[in-house]
C-alpha atoms as a PDB file:
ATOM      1  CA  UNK A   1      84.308 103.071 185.066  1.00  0.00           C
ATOM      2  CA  UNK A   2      87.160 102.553 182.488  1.00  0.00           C
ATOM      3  CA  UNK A   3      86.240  98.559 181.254  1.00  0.00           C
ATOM      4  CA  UNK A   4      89.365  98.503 178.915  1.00  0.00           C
ATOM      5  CA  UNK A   5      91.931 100.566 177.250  1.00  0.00           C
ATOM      6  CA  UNK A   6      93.463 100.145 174.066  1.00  0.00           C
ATOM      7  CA  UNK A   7      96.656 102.067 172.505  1.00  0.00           C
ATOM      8  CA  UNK A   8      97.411 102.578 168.798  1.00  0.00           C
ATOM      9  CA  UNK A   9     100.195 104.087 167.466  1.00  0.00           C
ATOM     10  CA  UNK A  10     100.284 105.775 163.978  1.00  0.00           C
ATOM     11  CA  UNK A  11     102.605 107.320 161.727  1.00  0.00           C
ATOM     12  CA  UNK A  12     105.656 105.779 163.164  1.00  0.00           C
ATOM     13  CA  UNK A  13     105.260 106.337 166.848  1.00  0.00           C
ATOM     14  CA  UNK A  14     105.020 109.943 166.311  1.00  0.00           C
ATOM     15  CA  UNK A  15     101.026 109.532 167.254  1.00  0.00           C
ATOM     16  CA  UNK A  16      99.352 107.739 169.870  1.00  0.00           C
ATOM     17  CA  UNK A  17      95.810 107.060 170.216  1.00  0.00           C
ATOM     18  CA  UNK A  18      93.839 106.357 173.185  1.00  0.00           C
ATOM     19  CA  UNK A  19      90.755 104.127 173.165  1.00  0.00           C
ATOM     20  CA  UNK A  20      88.922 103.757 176.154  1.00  0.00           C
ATOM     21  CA  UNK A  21      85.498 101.877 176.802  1.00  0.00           C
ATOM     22  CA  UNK A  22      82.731 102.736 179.348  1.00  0.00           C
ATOM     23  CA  UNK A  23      80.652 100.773 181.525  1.00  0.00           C
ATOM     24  CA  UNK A  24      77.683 102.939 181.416  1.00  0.00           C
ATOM     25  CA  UNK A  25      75.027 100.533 181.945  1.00  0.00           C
ATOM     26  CA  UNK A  26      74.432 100.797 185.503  1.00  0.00           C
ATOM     27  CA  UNK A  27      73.455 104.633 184.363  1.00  0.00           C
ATOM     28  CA  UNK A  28      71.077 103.195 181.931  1.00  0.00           C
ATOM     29  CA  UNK A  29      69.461 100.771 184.204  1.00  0.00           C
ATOM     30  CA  UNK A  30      68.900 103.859 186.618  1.00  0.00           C
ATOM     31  CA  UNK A  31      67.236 105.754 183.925  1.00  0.00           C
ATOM     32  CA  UNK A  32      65.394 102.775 182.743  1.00  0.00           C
ATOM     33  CA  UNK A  33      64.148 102.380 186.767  1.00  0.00           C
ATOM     34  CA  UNK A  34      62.892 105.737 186.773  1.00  0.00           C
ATOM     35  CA  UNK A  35      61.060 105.475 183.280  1.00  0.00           C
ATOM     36  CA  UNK A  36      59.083 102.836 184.556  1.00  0.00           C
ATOM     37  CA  UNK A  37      58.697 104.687 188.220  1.00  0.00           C
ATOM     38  CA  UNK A  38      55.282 105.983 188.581  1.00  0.00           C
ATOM     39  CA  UNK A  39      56.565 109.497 189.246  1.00  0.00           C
ATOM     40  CA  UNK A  40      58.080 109.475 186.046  1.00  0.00           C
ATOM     41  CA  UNK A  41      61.016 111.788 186.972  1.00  0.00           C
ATOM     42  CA  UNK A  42      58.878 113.847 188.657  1.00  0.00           C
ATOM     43  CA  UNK A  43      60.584 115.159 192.252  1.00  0.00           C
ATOM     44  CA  UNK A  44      58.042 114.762 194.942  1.00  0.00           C
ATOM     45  CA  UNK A  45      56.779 118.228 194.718  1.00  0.00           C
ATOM     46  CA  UNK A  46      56.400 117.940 191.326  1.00  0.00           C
ATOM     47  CA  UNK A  47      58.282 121.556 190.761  1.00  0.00           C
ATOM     48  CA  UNK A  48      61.344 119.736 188.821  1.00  0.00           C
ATOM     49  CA  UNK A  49      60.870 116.650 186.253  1.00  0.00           C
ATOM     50  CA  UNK A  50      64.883 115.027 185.302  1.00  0.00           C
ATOM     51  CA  UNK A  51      65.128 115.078 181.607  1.00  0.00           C
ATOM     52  CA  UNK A  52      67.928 112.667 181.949  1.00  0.00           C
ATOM     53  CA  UNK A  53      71.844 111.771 182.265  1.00  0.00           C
ATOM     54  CA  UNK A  54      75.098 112.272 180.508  1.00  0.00           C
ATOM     55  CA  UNK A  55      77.736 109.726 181.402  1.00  0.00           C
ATOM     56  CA  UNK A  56      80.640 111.305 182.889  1.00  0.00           C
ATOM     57  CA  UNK A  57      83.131 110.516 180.479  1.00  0.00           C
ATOM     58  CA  UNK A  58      80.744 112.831 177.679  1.00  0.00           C
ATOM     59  CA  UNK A  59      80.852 115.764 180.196  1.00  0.00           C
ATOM     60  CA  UNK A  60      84.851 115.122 180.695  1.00  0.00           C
ATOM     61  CA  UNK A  61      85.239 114.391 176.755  1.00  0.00           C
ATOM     62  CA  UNK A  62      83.215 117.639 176.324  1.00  0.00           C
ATOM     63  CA  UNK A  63      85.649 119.633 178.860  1.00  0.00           C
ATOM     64  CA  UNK A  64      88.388 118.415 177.012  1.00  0.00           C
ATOM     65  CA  UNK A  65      87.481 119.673 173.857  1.00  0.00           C
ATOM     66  CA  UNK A  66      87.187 123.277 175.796  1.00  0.00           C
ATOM     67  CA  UNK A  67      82.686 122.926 176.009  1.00  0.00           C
ATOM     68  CA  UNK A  68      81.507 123.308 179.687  1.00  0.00           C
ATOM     69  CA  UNK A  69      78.387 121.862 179.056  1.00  0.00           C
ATOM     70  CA  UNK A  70      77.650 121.914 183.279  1.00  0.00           C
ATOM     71  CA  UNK A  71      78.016 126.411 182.892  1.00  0.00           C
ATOM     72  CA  UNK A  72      74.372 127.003 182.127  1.00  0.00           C
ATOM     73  CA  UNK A  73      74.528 129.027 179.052  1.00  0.00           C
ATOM     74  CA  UNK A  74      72.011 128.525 175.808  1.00  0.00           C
ATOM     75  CA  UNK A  75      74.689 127.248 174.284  1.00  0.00           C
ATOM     76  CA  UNK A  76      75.676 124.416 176.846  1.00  0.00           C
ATOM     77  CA  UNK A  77      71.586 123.965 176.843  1.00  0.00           C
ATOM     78  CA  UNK A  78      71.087 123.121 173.142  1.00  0.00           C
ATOM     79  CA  UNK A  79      73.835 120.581 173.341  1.00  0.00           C
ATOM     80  CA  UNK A  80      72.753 118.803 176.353  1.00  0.00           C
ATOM     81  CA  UNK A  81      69.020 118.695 174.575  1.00  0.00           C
ATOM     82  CA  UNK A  82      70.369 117.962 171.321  1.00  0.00           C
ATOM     83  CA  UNK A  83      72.591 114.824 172.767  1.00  0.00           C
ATOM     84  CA  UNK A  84      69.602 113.250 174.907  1.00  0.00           C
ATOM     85  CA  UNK A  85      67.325 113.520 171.641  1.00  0.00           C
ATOM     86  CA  UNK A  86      70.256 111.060 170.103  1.00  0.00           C
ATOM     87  CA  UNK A  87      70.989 109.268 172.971  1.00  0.00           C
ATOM     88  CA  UNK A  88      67.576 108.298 173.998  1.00  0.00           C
ATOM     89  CA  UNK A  89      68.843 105.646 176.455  1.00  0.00           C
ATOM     90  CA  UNK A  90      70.365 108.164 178.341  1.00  0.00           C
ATOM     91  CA  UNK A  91      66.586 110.465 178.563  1.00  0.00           C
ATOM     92  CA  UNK A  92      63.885 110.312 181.039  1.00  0.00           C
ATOM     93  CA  UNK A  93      61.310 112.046 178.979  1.00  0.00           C
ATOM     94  CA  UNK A  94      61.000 114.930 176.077  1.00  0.00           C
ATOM     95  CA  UNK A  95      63.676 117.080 175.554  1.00  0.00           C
END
């Protein structure tokens, strides 16, 4: 959810920039619930473990730059592990 929105405008009107701020904590509380879950992340059957989330507007920023990081290539893999290792908030357990 879009929390506020700023506009700046640079060499003489010609460019506009666009700043808009998240609310991502309810995402982070989630993770933080399942952290402390005793399951872990573990699903029931303990065949799949959640590694963790991306916000949204990462996966739409992503899109925009022309990376489909939901396609399921190596590629899209590395990223998604690489941004959990630096966004730790946002991981359930090792990447």
């Amino acid at each position: 959810m879009i929390v506020d929105e700023k506009y700046r405008f640079d060499n003489g009107g010609r460019k506009m920039t666009i700043a808009r701020i998240h609310d991502v904590e309810p995402l982070i509380d989630e993770i933080t619930d399942i952290k402390n879950n005793t399951n872990k992340g573990w699903s029931k059957s303990r065949v799949w473990r959640r590694a963790g989330s991306i916000p949204m507007v990462v996966v739409h920023e992503q899109l925009m730059q022309g990376r489909n990081i939901l396609d399921g290539s190596e590629d899209s893999a590395k990223w998604v592990k690489k941004w959990l290792r630096e966004n730790s908030k946002f991981r359930v357990g090792n990447v």
